[in-house]
Protein backbone atom coordinates (compact mmCIF):
# COMPACT_ATOMS: atom_id res chain seq x y z
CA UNK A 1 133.98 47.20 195.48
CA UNK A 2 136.89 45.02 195.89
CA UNK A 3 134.30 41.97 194.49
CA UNK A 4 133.85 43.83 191.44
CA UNK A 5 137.40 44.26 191.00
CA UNK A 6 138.12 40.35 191.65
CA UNK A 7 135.51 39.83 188.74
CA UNK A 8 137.21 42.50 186.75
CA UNK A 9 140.54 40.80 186.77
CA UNK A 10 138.62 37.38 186.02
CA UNK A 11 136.87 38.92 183.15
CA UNK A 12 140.01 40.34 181.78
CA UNK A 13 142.53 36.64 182.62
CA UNK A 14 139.48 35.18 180.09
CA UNK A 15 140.09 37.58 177.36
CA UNK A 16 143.89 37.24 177.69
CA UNK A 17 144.40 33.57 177.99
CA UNK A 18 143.66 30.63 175.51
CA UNK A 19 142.15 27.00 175.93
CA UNK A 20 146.20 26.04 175.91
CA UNK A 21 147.22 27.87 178.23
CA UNK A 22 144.40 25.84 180.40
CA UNK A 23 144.02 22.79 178.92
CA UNK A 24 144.66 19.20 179.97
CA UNK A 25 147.62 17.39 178.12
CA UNK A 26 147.56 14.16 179.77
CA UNK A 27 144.44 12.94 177.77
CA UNK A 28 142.58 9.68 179.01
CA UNK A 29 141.14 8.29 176.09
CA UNK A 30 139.35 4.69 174.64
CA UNK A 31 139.60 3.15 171.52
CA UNK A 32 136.20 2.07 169.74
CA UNK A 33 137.02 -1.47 170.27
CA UNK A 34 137.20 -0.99 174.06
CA UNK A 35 134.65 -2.86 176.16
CA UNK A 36 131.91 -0.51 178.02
CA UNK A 37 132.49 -2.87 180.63
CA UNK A 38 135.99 -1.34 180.70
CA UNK A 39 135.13 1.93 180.30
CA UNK A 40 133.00 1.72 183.65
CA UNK A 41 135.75 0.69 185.77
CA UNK A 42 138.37 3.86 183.82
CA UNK A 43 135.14 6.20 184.46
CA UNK A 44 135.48 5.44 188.32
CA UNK A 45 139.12 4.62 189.08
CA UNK A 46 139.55 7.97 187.46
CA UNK A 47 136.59 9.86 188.40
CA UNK A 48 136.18 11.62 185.40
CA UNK A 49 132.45 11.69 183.00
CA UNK A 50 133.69 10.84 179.61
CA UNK A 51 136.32 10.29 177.70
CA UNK A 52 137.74 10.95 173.96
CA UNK A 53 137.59 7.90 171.32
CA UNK A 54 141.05 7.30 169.05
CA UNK A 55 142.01 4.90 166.71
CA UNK A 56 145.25 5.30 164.99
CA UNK A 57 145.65 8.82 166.40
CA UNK A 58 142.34 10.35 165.35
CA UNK A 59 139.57 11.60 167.27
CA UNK A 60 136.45 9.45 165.96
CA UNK A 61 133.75 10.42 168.78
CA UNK A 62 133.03 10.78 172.38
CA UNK A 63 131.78 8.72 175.17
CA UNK A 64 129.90 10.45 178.21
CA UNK A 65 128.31 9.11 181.22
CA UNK A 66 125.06 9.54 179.39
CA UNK A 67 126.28 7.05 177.21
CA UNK A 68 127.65 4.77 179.56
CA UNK A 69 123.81 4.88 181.83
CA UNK A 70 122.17 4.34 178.75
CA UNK A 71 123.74 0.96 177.53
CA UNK A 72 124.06 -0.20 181.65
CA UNK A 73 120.07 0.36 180.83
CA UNK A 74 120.08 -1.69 177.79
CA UNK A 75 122.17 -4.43 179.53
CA UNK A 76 124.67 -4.25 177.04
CA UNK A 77 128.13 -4.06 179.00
CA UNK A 78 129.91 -6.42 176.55
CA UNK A 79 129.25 -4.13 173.48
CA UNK A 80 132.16 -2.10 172.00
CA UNK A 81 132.56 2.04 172.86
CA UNK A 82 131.61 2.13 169.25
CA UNK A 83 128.07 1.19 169.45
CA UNK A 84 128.12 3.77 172.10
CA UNK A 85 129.81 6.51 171.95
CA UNK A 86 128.74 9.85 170.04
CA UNK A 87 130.36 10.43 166.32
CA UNK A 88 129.72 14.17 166.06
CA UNK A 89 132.08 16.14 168.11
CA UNK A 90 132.39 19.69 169.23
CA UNK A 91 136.16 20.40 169.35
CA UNK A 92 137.91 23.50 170.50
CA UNK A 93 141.15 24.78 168.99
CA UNK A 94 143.96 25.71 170.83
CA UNK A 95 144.45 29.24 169.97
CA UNK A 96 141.08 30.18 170.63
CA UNK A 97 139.95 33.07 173.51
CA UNK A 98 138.99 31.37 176.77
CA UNK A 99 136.27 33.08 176.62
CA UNK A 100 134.97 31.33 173.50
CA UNK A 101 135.52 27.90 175.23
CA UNK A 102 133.63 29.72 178.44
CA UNK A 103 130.90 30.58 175.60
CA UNK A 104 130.69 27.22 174.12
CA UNK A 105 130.31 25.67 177.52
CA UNK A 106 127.75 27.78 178.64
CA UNK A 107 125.71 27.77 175.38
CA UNK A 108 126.34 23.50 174.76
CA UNK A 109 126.13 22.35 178.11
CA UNK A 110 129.06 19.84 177.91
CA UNK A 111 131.22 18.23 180.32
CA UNK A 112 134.13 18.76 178.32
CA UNK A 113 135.80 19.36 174.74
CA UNK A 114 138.68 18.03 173.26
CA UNK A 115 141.41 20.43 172.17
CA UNK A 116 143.01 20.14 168.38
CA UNK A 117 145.52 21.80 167.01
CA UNK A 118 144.29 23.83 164.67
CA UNK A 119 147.47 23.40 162.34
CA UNK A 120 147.23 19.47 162.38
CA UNK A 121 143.65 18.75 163.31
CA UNK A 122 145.02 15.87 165.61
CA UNK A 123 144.17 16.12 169.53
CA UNK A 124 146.26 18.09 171.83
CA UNK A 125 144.21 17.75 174.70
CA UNK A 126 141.36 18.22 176.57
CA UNK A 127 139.50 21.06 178.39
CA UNK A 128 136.53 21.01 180.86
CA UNK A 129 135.12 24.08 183.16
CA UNK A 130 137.43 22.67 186.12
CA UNK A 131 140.27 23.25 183.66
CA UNK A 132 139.75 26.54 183.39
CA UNK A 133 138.70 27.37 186.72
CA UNK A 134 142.29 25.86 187.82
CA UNK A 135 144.20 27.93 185.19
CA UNK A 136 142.57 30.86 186.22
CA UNK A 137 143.80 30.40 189.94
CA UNK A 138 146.94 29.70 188.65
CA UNK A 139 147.72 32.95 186.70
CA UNK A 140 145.81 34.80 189.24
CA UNK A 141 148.29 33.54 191.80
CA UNK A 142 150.84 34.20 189.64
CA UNK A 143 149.95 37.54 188.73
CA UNK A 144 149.67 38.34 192.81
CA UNK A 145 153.17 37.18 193.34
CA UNK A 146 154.34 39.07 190.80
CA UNK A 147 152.58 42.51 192.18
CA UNK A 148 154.01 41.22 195.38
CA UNK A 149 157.71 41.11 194.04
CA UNK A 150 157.27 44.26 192.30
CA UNK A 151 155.87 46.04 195.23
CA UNK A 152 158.99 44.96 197.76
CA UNK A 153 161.30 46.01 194.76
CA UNK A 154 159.98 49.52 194.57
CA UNK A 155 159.23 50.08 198.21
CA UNK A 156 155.57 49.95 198.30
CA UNK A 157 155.55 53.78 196.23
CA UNK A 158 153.94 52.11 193.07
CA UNK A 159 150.45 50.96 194.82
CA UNK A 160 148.46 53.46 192.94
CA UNK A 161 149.96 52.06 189.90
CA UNK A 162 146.69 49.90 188.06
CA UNK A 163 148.44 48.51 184.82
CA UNK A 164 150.27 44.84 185.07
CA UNK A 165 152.38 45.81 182.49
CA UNK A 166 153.69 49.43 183.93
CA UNK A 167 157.44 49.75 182.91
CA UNK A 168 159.97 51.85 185.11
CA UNK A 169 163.12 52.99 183.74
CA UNK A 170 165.91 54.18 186.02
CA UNK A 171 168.79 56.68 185.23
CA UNK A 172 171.94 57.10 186.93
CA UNK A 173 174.80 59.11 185.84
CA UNK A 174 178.18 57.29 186.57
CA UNK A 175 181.39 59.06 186.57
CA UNK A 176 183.74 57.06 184.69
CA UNK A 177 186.55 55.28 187.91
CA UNK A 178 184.40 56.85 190.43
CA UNK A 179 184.72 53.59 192.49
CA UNK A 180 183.09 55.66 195.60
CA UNK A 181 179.67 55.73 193.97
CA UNK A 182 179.61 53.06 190.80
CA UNK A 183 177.74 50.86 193.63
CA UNK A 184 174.61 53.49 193.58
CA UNK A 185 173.77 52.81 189.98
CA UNK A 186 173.29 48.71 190.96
């Protein structure tokens, strides 16, 4: 029972929370002009699988460690990311559900997407499933200490209470220069 009610709250953080809120801001990216020669040694001094291609500010493709195997096949480590790298890229906004992006991973395949704003069009960041798996934990955690708070504040008497956005609303009457009980109220 309490695993269903882990997944619940999982199910529910996916509907509340965009790619944003998740993302990766801090975007590694290549230029087309870039070596693959270079982009071998960025792949492993910063184990990640891929990275976005700009020039001048623009998204203008994607290259994966698929790409990368398949020109280290070829023999062709001196050729630009251009000749490489894939032109036709999936992007996420970021305002969409997590869930879509969870959808989208699921039904692509893909390592990762980058983020645009949907506004602008330019890139904002980048998301992959370890991003969201992170910012899940995160706002999980967060969410816990925030029970936890609540539940010292009130004494333990609001356990039963199953909403993460309950309100309570306290009343005190205070006698105007009653100095003997104005502390009560606070």
């Amino acid at each position: 029972m309490a695993e269903e009610k882990g997944l619940t709250k999982v199910q529910e953080l996916i509907y509340e929370m965009n790619v944003a809120q998740v993302m990766t801001t801090d975007v590694i990216t290549v230029s087309p002009s870039d070596l693959m020669s270079n982009l071998q040694r960025l792949l492993r001094d910063k184990r990640i699988s891929g990275v976005p291609v700009v020039e001048k500010g623009e998204l203008v493709g994607v290259v994966s460690i698929e790409d990368f195997i398949r020109c280290l096949a070829d023999g062709k480590m001196d050729n630009p990311v251009r000749e490489w790298m894939s032109r036709e890229v999936k992007t996420l906004y970021d305002s969409d559900p997590l869930v879509h992006a969870v959808d989208e991973f699921d039904r692509l395949g893909y390592g990762r997407f980058p983020v645009v704003d949907r506004q602008t069009g330019k890139m904002v960041g980048i998301i992959t499933k370890g991003d969201i798996v992170k910012g899940l934990l995160r706002r999980m955690e967060i969410n816990h200490h925030k029970k936890e708070k609540l539940s010292c504040l009130t004494g333990h008497s609001l356990e039963d209470v199953l909403s993460d956005n309950a309100t309570i609303i306290f009343h005190y009457n205070v006698i105007g220069k009653d100095f003997n009980r104005a502390g009560e109220a606070s």
